[in-house]
C-alpha atoms as a PDB file:
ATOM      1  CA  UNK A   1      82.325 118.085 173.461  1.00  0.00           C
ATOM      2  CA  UNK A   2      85.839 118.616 172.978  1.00  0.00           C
ATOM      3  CA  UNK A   3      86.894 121.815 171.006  1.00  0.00           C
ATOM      4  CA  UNK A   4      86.016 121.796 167.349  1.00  0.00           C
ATOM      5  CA  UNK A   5      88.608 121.341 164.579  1.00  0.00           C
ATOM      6  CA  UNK A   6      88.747 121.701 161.057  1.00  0.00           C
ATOM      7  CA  UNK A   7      90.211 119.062 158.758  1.00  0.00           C
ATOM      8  CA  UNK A   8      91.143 119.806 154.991  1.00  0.00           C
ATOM      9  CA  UNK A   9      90.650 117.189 152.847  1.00  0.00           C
ATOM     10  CA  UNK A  10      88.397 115.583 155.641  1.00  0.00           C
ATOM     11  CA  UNK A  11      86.944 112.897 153.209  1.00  0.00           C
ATOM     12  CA  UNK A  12      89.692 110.622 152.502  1.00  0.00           C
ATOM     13  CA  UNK A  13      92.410 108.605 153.237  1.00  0.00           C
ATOM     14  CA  UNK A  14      94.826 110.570 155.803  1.00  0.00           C
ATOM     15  CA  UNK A  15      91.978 113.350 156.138  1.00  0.00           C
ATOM     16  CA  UNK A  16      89.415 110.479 156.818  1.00  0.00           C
ATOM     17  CA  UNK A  17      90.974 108.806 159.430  1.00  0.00           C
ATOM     18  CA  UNK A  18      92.466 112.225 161.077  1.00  0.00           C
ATOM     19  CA  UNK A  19      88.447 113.062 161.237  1.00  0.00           C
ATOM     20  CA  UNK A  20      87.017 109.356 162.373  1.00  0.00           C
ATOM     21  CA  UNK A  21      89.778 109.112 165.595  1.00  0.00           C
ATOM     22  CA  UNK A  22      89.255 112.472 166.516  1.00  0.00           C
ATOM     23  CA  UNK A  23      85.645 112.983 166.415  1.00  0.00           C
ATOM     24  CA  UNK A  24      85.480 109.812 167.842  1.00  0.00           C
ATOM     25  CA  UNK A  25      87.813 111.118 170.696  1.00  0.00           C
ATOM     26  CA  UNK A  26      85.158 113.942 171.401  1.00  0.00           C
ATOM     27  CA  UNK A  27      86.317 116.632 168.850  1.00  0.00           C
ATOM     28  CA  UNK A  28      83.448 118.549 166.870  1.00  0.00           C
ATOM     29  CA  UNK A  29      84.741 117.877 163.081  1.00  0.00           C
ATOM     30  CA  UNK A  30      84.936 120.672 160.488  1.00  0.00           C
ATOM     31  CA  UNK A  31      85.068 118.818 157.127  1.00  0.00           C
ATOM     32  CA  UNK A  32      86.384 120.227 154.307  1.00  0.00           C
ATOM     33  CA  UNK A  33      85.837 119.115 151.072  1.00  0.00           C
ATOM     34  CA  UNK A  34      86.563 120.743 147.422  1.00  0.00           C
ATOM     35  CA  UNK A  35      84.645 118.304 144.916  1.00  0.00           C
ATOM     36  CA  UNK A  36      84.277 115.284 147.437  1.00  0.00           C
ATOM     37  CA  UNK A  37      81.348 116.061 148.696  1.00  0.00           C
ATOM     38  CA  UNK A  38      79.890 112.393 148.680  1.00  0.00           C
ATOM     39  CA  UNK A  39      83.097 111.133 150.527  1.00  0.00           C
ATOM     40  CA  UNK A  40      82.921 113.921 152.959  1.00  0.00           C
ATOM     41  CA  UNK A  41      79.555 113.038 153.591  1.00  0.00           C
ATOM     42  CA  UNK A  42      79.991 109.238 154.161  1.00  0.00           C
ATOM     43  CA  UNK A  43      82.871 110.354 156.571  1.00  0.00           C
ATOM     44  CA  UNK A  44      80.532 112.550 158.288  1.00  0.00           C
ATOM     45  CA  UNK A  45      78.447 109.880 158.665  1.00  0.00           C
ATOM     46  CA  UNK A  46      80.378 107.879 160.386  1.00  0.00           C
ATOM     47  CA  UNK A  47      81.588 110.050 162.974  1.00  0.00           C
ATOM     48  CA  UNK A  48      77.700 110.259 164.140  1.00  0.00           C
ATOM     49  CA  UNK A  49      77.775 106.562 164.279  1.00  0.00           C
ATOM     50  CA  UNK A  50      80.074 106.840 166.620  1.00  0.00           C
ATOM     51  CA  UNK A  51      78.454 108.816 169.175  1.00  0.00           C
ATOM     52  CA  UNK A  52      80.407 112.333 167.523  1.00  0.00           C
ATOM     53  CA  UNK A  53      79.649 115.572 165.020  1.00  0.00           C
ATOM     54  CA  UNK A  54      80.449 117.599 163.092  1.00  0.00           C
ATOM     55  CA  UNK A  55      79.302 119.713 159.575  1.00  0.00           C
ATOM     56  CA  UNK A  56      80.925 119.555 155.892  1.00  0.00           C
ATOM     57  CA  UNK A  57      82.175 122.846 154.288  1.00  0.00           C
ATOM     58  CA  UNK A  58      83.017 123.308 150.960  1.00  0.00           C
ATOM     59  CA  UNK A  59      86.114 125.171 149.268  1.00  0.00           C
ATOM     60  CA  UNK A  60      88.846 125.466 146.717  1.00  0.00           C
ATOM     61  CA  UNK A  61      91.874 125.588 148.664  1.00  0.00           C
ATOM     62  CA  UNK A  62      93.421 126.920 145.585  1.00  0.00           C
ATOM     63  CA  UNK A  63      91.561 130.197 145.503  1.00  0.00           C
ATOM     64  CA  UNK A  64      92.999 132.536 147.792  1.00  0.00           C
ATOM     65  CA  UNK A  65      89.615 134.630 148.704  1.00  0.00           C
ATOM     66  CA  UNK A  66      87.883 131.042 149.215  1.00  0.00           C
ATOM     67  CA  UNK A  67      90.627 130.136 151.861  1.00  0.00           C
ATOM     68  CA  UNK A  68      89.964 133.641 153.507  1.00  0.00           C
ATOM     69  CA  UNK A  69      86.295 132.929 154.256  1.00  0.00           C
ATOM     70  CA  UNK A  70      87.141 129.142 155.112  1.00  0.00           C
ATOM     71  CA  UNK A  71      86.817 129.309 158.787  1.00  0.00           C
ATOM     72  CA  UNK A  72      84.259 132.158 159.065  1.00  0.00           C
ATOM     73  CA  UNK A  73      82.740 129.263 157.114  1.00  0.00           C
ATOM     74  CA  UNK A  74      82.861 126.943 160.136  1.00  0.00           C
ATOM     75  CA  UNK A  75      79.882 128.908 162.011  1.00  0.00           C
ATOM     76  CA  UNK A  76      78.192 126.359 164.387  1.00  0.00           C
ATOM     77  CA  UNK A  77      78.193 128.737 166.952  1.00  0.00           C
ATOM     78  CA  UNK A  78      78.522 125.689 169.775  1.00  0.00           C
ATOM     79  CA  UNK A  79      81.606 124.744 168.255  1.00  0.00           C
ATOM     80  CA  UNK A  80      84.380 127.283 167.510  1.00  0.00           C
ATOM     81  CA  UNK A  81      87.285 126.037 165.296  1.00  0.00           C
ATOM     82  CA  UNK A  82      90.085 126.361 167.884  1.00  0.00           C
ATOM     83  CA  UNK A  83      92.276 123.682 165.748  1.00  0.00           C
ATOM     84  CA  UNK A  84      93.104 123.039 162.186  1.00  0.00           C
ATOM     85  CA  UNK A  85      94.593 120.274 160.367  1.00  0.00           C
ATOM     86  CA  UNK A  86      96.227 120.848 157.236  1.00  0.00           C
ATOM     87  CA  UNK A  87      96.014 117.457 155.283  1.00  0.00           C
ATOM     88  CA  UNK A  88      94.865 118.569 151.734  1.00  0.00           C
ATOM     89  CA  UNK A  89      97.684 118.144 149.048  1.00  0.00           C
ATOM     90  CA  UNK A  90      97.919 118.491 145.500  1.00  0.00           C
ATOM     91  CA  UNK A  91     100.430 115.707 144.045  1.00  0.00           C
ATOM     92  CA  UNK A  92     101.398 115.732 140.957  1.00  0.00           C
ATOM     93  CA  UNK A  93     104.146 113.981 139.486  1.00  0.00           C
ATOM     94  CA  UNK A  94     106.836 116.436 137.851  1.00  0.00           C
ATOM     95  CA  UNK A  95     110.552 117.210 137.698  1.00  0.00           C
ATOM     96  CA  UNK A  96     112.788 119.995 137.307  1.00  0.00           C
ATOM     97  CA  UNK A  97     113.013 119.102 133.437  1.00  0.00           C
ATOM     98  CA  UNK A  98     109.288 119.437 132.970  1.00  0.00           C
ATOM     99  CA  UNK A  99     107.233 121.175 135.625  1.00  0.00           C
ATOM    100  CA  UNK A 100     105.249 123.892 134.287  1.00  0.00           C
ATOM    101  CA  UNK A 101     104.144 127.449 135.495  1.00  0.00           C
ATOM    102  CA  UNK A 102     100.325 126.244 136.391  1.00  0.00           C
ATOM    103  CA  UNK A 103     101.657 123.003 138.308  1.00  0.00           C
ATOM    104  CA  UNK A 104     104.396 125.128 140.622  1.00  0.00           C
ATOM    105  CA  UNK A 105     101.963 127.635 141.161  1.00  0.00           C
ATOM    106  CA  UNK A 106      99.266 125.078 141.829  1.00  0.00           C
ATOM    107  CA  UNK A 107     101.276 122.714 144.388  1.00  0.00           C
ATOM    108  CA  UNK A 108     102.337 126.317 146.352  1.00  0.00           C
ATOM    109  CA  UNK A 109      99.023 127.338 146.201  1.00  0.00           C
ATOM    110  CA  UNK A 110      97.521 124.332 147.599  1.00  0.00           C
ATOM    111  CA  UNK A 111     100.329 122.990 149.894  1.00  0.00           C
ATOM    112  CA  UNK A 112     101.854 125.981 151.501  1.00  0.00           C
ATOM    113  CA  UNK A 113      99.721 129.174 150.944  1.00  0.00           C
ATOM    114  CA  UNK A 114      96.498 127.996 152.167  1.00  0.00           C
ATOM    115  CA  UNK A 115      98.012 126.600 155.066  1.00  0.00           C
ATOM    116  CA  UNK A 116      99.519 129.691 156.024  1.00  0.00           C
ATOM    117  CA  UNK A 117      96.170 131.752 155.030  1.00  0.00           C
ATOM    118  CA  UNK A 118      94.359 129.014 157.764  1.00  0.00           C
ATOM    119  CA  UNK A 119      96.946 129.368 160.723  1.00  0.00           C
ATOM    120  CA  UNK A 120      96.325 133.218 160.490  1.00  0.00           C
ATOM    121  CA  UNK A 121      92.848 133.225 160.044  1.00  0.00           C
ATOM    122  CA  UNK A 122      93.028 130.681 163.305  1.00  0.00           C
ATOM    123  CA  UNK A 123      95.035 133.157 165.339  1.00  0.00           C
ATOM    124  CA  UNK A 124      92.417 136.212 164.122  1.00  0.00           C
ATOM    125  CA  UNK A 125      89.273 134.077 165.405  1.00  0.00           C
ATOM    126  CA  UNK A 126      90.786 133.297 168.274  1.00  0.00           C
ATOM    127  CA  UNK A 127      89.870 135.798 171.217  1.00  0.00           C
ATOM    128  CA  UNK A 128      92.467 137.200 173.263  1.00  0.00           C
ATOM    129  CA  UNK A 129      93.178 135.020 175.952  1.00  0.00           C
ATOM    130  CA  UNK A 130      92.478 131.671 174.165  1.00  0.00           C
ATOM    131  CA  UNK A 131      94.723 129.251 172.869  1.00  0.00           C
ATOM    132  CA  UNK A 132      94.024 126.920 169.830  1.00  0.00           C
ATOM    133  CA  UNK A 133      96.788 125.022 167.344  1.00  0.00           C
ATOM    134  CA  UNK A 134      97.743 123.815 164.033  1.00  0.00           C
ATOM    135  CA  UNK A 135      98.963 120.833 162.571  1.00  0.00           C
ATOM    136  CA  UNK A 136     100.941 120.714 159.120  1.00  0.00           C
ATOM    137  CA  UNK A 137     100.474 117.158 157.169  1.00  0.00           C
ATOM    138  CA  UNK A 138     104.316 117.241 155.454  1.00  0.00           C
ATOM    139  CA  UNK A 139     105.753 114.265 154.149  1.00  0.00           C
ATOM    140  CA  UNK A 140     108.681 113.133 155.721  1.00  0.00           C
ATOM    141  CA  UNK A 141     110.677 113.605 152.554  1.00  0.00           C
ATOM    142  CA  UNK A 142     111.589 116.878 153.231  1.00  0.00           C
ATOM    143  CA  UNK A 143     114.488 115.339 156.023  1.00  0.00           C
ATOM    144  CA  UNK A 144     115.746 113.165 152.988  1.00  0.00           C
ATOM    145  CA  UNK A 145     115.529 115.240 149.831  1.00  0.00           C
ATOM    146  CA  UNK A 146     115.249 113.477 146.329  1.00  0.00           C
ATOM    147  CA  UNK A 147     114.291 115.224 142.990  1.00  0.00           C
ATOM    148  CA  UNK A 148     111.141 113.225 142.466  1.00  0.00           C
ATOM    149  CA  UNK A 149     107.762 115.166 142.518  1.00  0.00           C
ATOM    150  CA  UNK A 150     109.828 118.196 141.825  1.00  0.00           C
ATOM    151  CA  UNK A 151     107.025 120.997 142.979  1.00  0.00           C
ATOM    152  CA  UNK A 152     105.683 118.577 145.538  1.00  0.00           C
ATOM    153  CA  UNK A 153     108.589 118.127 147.190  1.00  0.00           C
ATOM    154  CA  UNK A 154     109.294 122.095 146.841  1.00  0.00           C
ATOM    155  CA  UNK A 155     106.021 123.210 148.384  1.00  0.00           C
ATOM    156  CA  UNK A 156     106.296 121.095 151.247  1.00  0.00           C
ATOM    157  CA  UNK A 157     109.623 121.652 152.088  1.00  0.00           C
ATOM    158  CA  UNK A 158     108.457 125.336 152.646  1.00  0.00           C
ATOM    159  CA  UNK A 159     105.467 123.877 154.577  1.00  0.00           C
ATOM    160  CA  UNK A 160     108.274 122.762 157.016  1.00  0.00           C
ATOM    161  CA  UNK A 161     109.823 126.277 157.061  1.00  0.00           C
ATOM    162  CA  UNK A 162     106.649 127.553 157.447  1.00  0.00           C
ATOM    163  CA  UNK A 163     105.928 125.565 160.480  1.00  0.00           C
ATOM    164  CA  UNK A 164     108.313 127.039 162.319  1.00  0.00           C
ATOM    165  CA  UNK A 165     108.184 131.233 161.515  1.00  0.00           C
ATOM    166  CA  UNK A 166     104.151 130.704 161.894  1.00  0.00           C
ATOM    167  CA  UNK A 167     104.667 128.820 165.638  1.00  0.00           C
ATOM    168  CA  UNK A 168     107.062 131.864 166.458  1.00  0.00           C
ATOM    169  CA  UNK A 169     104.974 134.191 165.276  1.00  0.00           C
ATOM    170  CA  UNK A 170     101.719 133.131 166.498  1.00  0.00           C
ATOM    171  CA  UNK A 171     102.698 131.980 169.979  1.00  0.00           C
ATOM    172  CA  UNK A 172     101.826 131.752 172.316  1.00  0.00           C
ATOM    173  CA  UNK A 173      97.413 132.120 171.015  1.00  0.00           C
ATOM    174  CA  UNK A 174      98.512 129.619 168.238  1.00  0.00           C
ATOM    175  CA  UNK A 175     101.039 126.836 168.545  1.00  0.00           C
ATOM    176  CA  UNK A 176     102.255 125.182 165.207  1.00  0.00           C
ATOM    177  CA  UNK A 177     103.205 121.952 164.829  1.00  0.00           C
ATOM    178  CA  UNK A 178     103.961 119.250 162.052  1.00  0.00           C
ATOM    179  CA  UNK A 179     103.349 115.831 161.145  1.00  0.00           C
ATOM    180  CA  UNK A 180     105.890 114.338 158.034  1.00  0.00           C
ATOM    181  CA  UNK A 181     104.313 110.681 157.018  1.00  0.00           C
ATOM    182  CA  UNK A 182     105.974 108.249 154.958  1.00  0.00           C
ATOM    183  CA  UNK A 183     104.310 106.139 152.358  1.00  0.00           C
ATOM    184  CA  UNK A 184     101.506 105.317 154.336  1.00  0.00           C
ATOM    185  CA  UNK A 185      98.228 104.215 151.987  1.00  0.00           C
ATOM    186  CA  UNK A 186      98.609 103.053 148.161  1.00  0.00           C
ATOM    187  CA  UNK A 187      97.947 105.603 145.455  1.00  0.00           C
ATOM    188  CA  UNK A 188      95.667 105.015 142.391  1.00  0.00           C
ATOM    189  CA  UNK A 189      98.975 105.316 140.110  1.00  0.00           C
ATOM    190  CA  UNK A 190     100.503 102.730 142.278  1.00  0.00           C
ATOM    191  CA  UNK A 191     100.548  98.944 141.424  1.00  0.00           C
ATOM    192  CA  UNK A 192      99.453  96.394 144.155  1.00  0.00           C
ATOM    193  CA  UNK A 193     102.813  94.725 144.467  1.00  0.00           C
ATOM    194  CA  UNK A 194     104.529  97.953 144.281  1.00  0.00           C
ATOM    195  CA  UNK A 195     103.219  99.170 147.293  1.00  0.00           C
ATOM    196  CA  UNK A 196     103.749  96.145 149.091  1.00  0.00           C
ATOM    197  CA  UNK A 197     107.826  96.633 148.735  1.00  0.00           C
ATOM    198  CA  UNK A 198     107.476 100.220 149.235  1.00  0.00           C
ATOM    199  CA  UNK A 199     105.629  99.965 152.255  1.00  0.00           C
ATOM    200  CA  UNK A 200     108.355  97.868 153.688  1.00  0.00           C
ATOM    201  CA  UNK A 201     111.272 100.382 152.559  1.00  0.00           C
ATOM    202  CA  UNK A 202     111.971 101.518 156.042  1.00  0.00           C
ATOM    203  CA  UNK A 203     113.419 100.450 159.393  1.00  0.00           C
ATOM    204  CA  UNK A 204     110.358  98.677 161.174  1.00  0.00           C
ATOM    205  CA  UNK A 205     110.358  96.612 158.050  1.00  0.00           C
ATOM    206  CA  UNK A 206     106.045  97.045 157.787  1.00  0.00           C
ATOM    207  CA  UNK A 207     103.543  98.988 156.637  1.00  0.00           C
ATOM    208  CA  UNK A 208     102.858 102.177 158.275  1.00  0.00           C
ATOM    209  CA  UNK A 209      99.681 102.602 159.905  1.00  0.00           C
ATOM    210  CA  UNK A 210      97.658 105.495 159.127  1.00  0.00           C
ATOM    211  CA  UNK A 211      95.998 105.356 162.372  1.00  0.00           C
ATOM    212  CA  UNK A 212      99.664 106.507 164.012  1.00  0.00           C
ATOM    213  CA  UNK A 213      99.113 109.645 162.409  1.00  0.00           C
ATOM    214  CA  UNK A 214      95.854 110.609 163.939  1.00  0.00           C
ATOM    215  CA  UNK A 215      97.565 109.686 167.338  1.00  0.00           C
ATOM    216  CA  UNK A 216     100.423 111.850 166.530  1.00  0.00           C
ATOM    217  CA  UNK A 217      97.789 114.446 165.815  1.00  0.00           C
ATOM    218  CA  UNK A 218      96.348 114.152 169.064  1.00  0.00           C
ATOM    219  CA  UNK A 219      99.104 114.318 171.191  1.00  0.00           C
ATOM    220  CA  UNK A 220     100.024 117.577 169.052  1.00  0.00           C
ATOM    221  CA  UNK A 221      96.825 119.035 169.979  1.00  0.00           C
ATOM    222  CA  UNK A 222      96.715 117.398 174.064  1.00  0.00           C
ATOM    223  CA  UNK A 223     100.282 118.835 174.759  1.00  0.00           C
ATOM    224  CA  UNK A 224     100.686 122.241 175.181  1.00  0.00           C
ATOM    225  CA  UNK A 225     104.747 122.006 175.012  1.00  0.00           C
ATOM    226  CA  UNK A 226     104.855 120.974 171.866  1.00  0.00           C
ATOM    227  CA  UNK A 227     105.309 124.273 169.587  1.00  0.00           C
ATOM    228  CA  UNK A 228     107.479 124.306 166.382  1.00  0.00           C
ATOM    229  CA  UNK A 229     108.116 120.190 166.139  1.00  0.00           C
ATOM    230  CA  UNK A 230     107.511 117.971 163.213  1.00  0.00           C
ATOM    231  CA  UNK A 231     107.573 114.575 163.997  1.00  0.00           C
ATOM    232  CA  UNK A 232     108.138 111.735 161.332  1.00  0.00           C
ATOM    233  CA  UNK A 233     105.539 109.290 161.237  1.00  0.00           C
ATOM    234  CA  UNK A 234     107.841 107.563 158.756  1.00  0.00           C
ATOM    235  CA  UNK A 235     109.329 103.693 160.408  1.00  0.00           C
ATOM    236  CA  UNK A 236     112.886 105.548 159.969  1.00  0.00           C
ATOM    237  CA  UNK A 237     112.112 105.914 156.459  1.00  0.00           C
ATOM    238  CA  UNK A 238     114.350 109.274 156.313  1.00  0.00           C
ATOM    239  CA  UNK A 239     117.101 108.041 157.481  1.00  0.00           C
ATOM    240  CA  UNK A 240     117.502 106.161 154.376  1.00  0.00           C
ATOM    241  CA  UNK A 241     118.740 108.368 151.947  1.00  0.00           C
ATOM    242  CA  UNK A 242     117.090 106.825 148.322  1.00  0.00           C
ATOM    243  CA  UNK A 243     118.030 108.776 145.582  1.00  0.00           C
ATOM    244  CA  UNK A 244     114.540 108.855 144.499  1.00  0.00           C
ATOM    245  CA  UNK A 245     110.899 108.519 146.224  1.00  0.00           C
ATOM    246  CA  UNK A 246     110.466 105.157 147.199  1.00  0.00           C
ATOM    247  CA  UNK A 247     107.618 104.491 144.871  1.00  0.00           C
ATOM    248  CA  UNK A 248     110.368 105.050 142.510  1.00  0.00           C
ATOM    249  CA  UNK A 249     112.543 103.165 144.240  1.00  0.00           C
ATOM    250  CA  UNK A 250     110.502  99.977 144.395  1.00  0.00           C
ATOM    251  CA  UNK A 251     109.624 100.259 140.963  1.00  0.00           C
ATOM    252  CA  UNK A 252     113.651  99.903 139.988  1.00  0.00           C
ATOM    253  CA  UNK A 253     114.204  96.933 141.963  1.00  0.00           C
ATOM    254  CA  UNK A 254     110.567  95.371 141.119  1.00  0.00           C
ATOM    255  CA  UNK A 255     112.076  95.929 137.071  1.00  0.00           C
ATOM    256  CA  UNK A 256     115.229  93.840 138.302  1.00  0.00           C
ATOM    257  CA  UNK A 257     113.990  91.553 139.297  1.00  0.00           C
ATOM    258  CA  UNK A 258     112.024  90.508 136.273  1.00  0.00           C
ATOM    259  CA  UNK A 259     115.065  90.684 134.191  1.00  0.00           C
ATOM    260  CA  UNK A 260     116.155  87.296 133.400  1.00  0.00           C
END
């Protein structure tokens, strides 16, 4: 079996399919979960379907002395973590009129610290001489700044910054590498026919499919000359500077266009 990595947030959406084509691929599957256990476990599942395997663990990313013990946490002792995927978010919708103290601190805590407290606990496990990697989830936002999701947007532009001190400072044990997604799957906020013009906001003029992003994650993982990248899984999306997330964005013209 391929060497083991552990997802964040392994029990949906992004984090399920990241798990499913990689443990299919022959990766042992560390799946994280904070109160998705039942999701987690139905991902898990399927993975063993599938001829792979893997084991759930359980934490609140937003706790810094739970994120310490994370990967200790990971203990099959057949199947080091040598990889991590950071996919778990918080996403909350805010501005800089009304964030508040426990929503900042919340999205940094969540979005950029425990990543950081992951990649070094990675590079600790690690023994001399080994080599093992991690993968940011970003948003590909952060190359086309808007104001929307104030703290979001905040924490994961420092996720992007971050990328690149940790895969200096880590190298070469660790390398550090990102993945920035555009509006890839539809959010319980979002309406049906919202999504369907957001999802088309970008150059290839189609959905994006989340399945690209578990490729992208592979190849980050397979190449070992890939250290300090992100790589927009996006359709061109950020080279389209809206003046608001496109969920936003769709929603204005969708209100147009029902104006008489």
């Amino acid at each position: 079996m391929k060497a083991a990595i552990l997802i964040t947030a392994a029990g949906r959406r992004i984090g399920k399919c990241l798990a499913e084509v990689l443990g299919r691929q022959g990766h042992y599957i560390y799946l994280h979960y904070h109160t998705a256990r039942r999701d987690g476990e139905a991902t898990l599942k399927s993975i063993r379907d599938n001829g792979g395997d893997g084991m759930l663990v359980s934490c609140d990313l937003g706790q810094y002395d739970q994120v310490e013990g994370l990967l200790a946490a990971c203990d099959n002792p057949d199947h080091p973590p040598r990889h991590v995927i950071n996919n778990a978010s918080q996403f909350i919708d805010d501005s800089i009129f009304n964030f508040t103290e426990t929503g900042f601190a919340t999205h940094q805590n969540v979005n950029l610290r425990a990543p950081m407290q992951l990649a070094r606990a990675l590079y600790n496990l690690i023994p001399d001489g080994g080599r093992g990697s991690v993968i940011n989830i970003i948003d590909s936002k952060v190359f086309a700044l808007n104001p929307d999701f104030h703290c979001y947007t905040l924490s994961k532009y420092g996720l992007l910054g971050a990328t690149e001190m940790m895969a200096q400072a880590l190298s070469p044990k660790v390398r550090v590498n990102g993945i920035a997604p555009g509006l890839t799957l539809i959010s319980s906020s979002q309406s049906v026919e919202n999504f369907e013009l957001a999802s088309h906001l970008n150059f290839i003029g189609a959905p994006l499919r989340v399945e690209d992003i578990a490729e992208t994650a592979r190849l980050l993982i397979n190449s070992p000359s890939l250290n300090g990248i992100t790589i927009p899984v996006d359709g061109g999306q950020k080279m389209i500077n809206f003046t608001g997330d496109v969920v936003n964005v769709a929603k204005d013209i969708l209100k147009r266009q029902l104006k008489p």
